[in-house]
C-alpha atoms as a PDB file:
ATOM      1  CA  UNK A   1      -2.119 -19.474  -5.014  1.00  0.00           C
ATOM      2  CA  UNK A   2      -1.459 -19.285  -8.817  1.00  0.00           C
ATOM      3  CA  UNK A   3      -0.045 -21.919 -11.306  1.00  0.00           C
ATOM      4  CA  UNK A   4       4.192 -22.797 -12.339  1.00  0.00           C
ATOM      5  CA  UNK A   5       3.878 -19.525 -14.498  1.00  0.00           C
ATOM      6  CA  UNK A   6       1.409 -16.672 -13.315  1.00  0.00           C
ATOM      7  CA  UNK A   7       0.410 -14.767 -16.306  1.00  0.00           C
ATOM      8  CA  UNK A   8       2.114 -11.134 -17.039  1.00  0.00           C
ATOM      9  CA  UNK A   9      -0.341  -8.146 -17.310  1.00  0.00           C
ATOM     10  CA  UNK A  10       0.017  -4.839 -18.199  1.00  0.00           C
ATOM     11  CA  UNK A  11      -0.801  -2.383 -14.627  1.00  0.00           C
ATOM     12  CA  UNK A  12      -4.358  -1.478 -16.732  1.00  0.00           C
ATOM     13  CA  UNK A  13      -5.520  -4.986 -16.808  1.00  0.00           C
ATOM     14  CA  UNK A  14      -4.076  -6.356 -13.458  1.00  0.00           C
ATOM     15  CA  UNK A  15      -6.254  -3.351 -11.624  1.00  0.00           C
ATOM     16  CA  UNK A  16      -9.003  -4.416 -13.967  1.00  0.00           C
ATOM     17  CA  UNK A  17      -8.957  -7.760 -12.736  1.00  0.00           C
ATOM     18  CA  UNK A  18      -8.028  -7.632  -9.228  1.00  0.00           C
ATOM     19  CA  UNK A  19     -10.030  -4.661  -7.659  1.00  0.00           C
ATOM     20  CA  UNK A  20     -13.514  -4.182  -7.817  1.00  0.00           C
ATOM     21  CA  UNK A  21     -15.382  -1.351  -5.717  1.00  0.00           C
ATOM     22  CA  UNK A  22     -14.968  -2.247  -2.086  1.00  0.00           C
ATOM     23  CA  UNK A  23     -11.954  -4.062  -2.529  1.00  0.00           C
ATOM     24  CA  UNK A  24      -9.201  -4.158   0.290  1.00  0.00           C
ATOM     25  CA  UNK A  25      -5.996  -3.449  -1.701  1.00  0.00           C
ATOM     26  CA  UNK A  26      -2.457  -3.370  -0.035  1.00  0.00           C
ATOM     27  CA  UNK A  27      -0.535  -1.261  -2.105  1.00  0.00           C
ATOM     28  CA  UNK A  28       3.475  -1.733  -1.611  1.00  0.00           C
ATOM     29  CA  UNK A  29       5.718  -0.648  -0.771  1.00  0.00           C
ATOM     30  CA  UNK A  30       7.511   0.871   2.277  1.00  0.00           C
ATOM     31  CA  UNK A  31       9.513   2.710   0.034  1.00  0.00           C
ATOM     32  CA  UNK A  32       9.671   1.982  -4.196  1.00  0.00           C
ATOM     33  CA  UNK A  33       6.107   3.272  -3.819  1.00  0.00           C
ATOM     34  CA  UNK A  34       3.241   2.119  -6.096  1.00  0.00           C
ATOM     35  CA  UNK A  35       2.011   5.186  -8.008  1.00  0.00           C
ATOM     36  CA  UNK A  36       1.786   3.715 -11.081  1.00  0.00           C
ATOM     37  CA  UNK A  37      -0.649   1.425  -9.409  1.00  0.00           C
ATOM     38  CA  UNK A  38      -2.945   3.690  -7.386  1.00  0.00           C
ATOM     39  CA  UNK A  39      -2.927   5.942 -10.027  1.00  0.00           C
ATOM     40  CA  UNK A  40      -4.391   3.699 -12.507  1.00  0.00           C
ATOM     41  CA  UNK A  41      -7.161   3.149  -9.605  1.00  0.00           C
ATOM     42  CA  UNK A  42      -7.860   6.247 -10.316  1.00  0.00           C
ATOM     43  CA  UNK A  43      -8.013   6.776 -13.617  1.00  0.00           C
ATOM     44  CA  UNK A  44     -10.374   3.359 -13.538  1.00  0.00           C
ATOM     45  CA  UNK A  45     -12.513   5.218 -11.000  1.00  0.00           C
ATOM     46  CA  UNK A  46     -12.584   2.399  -8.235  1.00  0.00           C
ATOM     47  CA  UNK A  47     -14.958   3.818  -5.076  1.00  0.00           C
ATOM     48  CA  UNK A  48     -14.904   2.546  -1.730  1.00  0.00           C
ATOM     49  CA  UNK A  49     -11.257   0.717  -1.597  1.00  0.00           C
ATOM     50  CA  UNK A  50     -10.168  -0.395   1.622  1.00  0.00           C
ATOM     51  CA  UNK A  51      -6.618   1.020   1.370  1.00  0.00           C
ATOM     52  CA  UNK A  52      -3.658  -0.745   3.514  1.00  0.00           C
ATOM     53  CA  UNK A  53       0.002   0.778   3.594  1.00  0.00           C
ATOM     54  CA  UNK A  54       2.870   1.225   5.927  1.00  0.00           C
ATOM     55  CA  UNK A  55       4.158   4.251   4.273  1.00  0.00           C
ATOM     56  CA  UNK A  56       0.758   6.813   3.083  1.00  0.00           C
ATOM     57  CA  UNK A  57       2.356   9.876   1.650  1.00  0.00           C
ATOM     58  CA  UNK A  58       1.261  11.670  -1.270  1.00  0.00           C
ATOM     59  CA  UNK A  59       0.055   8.006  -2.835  1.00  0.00           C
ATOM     60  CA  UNK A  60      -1.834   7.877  -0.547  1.00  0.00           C
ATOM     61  CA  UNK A  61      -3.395  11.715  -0.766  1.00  0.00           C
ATOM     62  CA  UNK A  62      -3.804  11.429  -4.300  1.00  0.00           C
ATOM     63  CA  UNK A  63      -6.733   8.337  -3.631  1.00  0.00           C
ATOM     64  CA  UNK A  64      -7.977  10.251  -1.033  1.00  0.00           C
ATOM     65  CA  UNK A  65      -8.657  13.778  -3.084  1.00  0.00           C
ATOM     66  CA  UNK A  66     -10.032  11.415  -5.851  1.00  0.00           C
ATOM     67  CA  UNK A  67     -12.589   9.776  -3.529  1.00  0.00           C
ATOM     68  CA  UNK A  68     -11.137   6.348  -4.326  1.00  0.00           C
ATOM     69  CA  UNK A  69     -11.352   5.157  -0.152  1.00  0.00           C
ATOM     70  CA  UNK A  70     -13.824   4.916   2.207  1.00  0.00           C
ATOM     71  CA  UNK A  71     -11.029   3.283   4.930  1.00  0.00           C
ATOM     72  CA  UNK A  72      -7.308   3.580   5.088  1.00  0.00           C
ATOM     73  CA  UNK A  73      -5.067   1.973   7.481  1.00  0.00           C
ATOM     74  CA  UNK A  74      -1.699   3.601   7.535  1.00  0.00           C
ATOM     75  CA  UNK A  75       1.568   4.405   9.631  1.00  0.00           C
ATOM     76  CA  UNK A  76       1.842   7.511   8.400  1.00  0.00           C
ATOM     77  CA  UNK A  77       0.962   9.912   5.260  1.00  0.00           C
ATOM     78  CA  UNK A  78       3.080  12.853   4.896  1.00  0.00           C
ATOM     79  CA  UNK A  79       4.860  14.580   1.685  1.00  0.00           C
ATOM     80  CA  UNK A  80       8.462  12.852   2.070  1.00  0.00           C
ATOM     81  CA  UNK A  81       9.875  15.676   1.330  1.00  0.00           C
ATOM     82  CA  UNK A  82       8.111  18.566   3.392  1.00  0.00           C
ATOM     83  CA  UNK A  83       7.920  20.731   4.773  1.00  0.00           C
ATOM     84  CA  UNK A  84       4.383  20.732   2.838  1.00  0.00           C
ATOM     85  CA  UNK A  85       2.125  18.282   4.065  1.00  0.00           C
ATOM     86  CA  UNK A  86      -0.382  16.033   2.745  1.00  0.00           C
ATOM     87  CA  UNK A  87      -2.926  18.122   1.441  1.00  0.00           C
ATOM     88  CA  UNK A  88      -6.147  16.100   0.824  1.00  0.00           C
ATOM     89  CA  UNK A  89      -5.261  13.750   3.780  1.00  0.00           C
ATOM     90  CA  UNK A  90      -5.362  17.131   6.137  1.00  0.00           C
ATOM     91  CA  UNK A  91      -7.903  18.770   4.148  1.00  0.00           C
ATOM     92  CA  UNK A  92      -9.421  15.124   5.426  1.00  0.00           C
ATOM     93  CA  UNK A  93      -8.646  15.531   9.005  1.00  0.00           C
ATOM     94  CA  UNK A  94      -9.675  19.131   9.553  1.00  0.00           C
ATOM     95  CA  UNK A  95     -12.988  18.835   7.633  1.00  0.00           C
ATOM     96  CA  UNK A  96     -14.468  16.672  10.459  1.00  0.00           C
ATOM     97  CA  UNK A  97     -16.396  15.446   7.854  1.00  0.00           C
ATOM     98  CA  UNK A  98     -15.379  12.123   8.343  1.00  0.00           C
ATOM     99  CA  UNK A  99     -16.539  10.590   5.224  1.00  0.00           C
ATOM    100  CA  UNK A 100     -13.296   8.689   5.168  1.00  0.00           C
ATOM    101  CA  UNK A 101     -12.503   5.844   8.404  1.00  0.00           C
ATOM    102  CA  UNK A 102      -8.772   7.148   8.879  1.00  0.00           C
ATOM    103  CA  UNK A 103      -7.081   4.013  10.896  1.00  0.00           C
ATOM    104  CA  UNK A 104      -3.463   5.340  12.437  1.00  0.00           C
ATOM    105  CA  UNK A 105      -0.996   2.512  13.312  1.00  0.00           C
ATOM    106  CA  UNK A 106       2.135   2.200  14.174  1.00  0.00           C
ATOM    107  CA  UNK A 107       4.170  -0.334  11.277  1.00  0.00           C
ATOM    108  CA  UNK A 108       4.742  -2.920  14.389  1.00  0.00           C
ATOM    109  CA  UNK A 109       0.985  -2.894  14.980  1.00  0.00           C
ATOM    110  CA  UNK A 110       0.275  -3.206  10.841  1.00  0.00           C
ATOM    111  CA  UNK A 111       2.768  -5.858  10.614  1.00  0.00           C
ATOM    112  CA  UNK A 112       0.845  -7.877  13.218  1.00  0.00           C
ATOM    113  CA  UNK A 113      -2.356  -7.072  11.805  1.00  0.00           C
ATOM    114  CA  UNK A 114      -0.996  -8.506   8.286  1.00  0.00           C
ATOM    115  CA  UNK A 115       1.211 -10.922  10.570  1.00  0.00           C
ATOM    116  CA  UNK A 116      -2.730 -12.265  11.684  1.00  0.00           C
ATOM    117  CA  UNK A 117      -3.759 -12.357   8.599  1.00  0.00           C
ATOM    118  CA  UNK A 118      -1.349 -14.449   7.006  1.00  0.00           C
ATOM    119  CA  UNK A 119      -1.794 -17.021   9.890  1.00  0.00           C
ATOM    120  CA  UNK A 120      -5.462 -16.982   9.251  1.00  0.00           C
ATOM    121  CA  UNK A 121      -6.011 -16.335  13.036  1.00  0.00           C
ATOM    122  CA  UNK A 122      -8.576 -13.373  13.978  1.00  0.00           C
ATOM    123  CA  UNK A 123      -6.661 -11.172  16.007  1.00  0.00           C
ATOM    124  CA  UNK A 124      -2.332 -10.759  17.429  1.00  0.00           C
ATOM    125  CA  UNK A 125      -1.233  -9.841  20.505  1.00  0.00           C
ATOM    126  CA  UNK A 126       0.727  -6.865  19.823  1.00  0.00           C
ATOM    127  CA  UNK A 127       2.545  -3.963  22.811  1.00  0.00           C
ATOM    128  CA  UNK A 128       0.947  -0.774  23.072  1.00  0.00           C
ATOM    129  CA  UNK A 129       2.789   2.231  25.192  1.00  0.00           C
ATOM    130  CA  UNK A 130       0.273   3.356  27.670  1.00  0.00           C
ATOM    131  CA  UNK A 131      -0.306   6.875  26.989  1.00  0.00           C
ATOM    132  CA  UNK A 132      -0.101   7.050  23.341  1.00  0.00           C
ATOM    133  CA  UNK A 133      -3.299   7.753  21.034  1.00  0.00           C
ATOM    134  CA  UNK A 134      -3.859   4.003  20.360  1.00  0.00           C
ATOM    135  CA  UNK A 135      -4.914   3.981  24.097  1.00  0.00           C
ATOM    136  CA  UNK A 136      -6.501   7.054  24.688  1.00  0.00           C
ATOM    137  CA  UNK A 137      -7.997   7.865  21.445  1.00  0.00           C
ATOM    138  CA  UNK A 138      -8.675   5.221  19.097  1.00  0.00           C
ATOM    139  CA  UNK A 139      -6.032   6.087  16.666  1.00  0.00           C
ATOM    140  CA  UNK A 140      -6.258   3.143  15.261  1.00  0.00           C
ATOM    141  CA  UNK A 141     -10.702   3.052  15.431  1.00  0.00           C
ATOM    142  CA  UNK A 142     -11.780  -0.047  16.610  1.00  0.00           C
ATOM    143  CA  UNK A 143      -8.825  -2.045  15.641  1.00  0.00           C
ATOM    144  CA  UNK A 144      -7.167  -3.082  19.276  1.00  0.00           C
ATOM    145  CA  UNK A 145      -9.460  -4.449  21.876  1.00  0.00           C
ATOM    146  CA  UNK A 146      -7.932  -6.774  25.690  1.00  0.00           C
ATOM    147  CA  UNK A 147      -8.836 -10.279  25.605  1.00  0.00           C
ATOM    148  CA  UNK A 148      -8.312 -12.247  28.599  1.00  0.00           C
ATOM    149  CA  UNK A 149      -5.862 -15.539  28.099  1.00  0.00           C
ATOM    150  CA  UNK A 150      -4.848 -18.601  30.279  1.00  0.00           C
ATOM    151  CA  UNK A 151      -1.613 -16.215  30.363  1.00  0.00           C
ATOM    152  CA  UNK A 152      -3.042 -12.540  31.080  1.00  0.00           C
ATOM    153  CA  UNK A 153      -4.426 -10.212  29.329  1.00  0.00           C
ATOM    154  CA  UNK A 154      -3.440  -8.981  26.537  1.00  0.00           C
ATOM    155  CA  UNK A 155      -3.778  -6.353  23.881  1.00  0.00           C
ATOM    156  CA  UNK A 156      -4.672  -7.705  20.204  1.00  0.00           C
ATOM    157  CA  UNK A 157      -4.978  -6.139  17.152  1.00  0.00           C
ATOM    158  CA  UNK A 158      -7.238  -7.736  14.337  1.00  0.00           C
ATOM    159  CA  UNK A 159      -6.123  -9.395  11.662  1.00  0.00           C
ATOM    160  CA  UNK A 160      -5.938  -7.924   8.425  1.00  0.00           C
ATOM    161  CA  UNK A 161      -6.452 -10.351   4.970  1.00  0.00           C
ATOM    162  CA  UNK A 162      -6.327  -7.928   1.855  1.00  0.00           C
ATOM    163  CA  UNK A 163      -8.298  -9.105  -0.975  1.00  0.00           C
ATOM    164  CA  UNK A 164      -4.939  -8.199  -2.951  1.00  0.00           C
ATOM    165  CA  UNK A 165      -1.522  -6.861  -2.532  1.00  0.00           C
ATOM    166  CA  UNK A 166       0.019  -4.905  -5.010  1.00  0.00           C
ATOM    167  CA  UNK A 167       4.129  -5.765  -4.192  1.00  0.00           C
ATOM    168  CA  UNK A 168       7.118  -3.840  -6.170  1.00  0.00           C
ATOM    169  CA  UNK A 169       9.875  -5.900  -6.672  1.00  0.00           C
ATOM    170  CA  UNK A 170      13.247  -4.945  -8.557  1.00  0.00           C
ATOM    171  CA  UNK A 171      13.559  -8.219 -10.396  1.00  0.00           C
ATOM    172  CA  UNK A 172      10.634 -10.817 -10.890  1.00  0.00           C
ATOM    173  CA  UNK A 173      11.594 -14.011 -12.811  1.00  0.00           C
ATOM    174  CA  UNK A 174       8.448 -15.872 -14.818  1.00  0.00           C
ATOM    175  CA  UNK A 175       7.536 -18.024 -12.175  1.00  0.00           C
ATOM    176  CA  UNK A 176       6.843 -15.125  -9.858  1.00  0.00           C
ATOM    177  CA  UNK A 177       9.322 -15.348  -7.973  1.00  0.00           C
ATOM    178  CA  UNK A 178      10.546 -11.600  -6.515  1.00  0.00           C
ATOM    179  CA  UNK A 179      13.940  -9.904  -5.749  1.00  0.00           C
ATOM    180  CA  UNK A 180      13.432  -6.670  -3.338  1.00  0.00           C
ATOM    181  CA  UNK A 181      16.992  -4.974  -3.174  1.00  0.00           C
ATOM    182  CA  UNK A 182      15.447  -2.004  -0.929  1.00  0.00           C
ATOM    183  CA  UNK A 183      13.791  -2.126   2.650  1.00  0.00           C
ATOM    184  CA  UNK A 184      10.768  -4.812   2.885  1.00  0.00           C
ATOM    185  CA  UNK A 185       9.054  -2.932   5.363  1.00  0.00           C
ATOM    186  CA  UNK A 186       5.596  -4.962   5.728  1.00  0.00           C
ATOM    187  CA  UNK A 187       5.703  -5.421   2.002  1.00  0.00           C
ATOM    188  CA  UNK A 188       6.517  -9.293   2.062  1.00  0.00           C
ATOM    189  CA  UNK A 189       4.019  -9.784   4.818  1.00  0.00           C
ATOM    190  CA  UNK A 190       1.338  -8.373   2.824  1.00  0.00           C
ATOM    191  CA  UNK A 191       1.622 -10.571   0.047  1.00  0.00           C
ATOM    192  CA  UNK A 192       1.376 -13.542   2.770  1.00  0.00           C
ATOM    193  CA  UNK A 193      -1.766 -12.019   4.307  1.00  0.00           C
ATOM    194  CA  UNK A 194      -3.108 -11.404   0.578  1.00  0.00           C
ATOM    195  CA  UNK A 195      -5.570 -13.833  -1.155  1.00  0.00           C
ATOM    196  CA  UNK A 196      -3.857 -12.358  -3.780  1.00  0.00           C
ATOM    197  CA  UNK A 197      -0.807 -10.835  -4.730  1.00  0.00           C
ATOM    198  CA  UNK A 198       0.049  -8.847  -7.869  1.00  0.00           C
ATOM    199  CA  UNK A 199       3.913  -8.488  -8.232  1.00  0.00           C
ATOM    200  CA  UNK A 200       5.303  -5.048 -10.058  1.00  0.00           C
ATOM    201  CA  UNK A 201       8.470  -5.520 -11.449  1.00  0.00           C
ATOM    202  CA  UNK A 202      10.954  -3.067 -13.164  1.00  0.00           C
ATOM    203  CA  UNK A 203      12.741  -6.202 -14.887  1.00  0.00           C
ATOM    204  CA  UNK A 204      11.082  -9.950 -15.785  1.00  0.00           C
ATOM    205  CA  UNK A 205      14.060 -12.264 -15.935  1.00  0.00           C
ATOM    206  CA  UNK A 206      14.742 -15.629 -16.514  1.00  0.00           C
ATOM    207  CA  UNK A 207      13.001 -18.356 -14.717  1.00  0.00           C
ATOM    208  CA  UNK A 208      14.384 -19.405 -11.625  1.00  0.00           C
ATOM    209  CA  UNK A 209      16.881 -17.266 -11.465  1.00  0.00           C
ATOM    210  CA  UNK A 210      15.364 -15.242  -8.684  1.00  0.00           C
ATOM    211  CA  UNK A 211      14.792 -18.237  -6.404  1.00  0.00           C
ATOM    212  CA  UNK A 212      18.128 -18.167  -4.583  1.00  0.00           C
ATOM    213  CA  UNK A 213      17.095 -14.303  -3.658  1.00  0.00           C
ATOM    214  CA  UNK A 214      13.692 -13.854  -3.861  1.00  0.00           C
ATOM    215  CA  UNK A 215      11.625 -12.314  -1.039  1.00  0.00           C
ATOM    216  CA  UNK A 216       8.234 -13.292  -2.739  1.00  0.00           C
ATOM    217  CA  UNK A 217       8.359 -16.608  -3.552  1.00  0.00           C
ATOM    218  CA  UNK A 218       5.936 -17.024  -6.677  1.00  0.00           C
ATOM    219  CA  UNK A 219       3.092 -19.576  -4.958  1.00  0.00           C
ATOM    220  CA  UNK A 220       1.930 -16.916  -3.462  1.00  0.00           C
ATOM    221  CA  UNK A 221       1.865 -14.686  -6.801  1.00  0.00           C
ATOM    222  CA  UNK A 222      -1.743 -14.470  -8.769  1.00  0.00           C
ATOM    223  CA  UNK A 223       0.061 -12.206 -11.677  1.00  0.00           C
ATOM    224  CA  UNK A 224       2.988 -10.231 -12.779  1.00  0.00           C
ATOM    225  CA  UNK A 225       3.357  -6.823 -14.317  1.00  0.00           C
ATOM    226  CA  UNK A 226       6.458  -5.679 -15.721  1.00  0.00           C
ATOM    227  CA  UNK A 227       6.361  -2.039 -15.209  1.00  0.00           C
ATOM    228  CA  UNK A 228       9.867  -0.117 -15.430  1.00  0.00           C
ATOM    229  CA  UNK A 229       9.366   3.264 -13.744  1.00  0.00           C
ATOM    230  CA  UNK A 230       6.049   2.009 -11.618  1.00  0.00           C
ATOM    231  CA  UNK A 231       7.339   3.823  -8.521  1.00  0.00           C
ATOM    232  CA  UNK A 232       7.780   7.337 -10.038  1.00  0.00           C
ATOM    233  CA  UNK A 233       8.027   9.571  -9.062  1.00  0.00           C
ATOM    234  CA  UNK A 234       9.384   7.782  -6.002  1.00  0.00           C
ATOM    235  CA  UNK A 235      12.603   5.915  -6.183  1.00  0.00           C
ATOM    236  CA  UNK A 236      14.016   2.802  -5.840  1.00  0.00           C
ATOM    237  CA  UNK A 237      17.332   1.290  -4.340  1.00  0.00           C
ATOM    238  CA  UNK A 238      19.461   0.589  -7.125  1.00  0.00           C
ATOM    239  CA  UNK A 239      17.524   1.579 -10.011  1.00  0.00           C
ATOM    240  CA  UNK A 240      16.702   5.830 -10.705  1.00  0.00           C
ATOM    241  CA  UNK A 241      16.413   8.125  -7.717  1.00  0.00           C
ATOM    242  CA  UNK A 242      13.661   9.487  -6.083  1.00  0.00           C
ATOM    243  CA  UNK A 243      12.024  12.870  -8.360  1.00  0.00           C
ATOM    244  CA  UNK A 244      12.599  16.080  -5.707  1.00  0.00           C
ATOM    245  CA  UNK A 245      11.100  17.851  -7.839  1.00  0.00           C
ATOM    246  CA  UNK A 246       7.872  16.325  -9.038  1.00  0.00           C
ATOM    247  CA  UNK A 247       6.963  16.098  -4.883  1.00  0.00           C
ATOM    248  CA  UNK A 248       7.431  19.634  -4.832  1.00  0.00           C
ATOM    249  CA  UNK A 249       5.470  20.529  -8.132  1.00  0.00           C
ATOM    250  CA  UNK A 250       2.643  17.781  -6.601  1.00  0.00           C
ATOM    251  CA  UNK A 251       2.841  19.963  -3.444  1.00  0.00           C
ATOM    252  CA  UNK A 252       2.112  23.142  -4.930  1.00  0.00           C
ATOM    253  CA  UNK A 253      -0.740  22.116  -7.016  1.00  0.00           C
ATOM    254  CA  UNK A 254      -2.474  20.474  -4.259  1.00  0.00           C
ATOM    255  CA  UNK A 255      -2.300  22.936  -1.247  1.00  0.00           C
ATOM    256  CA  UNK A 256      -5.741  23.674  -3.100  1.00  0.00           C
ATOM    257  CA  UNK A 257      -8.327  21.381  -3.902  1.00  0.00           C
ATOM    258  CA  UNK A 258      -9.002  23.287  -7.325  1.00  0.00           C
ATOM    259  CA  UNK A 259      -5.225  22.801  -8.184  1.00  0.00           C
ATOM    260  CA  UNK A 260      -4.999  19.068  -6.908  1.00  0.00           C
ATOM    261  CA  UNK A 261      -8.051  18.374  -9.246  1.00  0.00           C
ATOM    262  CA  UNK A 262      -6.442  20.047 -12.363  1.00  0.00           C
ATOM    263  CA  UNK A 263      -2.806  18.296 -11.594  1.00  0.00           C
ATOM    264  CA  UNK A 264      -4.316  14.837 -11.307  1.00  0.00           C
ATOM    265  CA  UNK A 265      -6.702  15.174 -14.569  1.00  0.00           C
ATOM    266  CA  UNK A 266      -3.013  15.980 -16.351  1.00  0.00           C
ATOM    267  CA  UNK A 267      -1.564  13.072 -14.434  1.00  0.00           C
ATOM    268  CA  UNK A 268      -3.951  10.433 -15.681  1.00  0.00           C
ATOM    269  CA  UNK A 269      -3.898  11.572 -19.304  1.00  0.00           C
ATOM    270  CA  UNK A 270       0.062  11.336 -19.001  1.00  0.00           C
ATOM    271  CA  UNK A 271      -0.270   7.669 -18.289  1.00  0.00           C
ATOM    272  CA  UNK A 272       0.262   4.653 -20.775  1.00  0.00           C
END
């Protein structure tokens, strides 16, 4: 919870203040992706995150070839715009290394994690296809388990509580309170689960004028960054497209680990 006005931070000092090694940090959001965010993670050298996110792609990869996470729980991670995949996540996969906990699930099964989490109840009963991985290989690792009920038996997924969610938001009044013009994917859920949540604007406007709209509402909002441009080189709705061709250029750089390390190392030094 956060006071009338939660104060406005620059993305340096918000990561500064609100993850620590070890920290579980939902990073937003289902699309209008937070690179500004994890990259500045990065560049901070945080170790042993906990990451949580519907939609992994190349955010995602880049905090897994900088050894930011020891656990991710994800729908997906992919390159958006293929046909090149991931690198470091299947570098990741292949190795069989397994010094990260990769934790597959579906965005129903996140959203009832979160969903859990935001009640403050351990676990949610959530529908699982019977011959999918989630049943016959752990996809997920160790999150489902069948609890008997007065009712039947049922499948539950545990509850998820991130220490903080990192939210985008098109337009964030003063209060905190959040406009989301694009999809909200498990985004708004997140920042209910959160004992924190850190909302990224591209525009601070006047107070109260986001109330009638907002998605977030601000009690729930610990601080505000206003951060034009936080997604890039993603996209959002309204405001600039997604950059084609930085994916691409990220692409070729990291089908090596050599190259992935020399594009990130000009990456951070390109950022304010």
């Amino acid at each position: 919870m956060t006071a009338v006005n939660p104060p406005v931070l620059s993305v340096a000092d918000a990561v500064r203040e609100h993850v620590r090694d070890g920290s579980c940090v939902y990073i937003g959001n289902f699309g209008a992706q937070l690179y500004g965010v994890a990259q500045e993670i990065i560049r901070q050298g945080r170790r042993d995150l906990h990451i949580i996110t519907g939609s992994g792609g190349i955010m995602v990869d880049q905090l897994l070839g900088a050894g930011a996470v020891s656990v991710v729980t994800f729908a997906h991670c992919w390159n958006a715009i293929g046909p090149a995949p991931a690198w470091n996540f299947r570098r990741l996969a292949e190795s069989g290394a397994n010094p990260v906990r990769l934790r597959e699930v579906s965005l129903g099964i996140l959203g009832a994690a979160l969903q859990a989490g935001a009640w403050r109840v351990p676990f949610a009963p959530v529908g699982i296809a019977a011959d999918t991985g989630y049943r016959t290989e752990d996809w997920t690792a160790g999150m489902l388990a069948t609890v008997e009920s007065p009712f039947g038996a049922a499948t539950v997924v545990e509850a998820i509580v991130p220490d903080v969610a990192f939210v985008h938001a098109d337009r964030v009044d003063i209060r905190g309170n959040g406009i989301i013009d694009g999809p909200y994917g498990e985004a708004v859920i997140a920042a209910h689960a959160a004992r924190g949540t850190v909302l990224v604007g591209e525009e601070l406007i006047d107070p109260g004028t986001a109330i009638g709209e907002a998605a977030i509402p601000g009690v729930l909002v610990s601080a505000i960054i206003e951060a034009p441009g936080s997604v890039r080189p993603d996209g959002t709705s309204r405001g600039y497209p997604r950059d084609v061709d930085s994916f691409k250029a990220y692409s070729d750089a990291a089908a090596t680990r050599a190259g992935f390390q020399a594009w990130m190392q000009r990456t951070l030094a390109e950022l304010p």
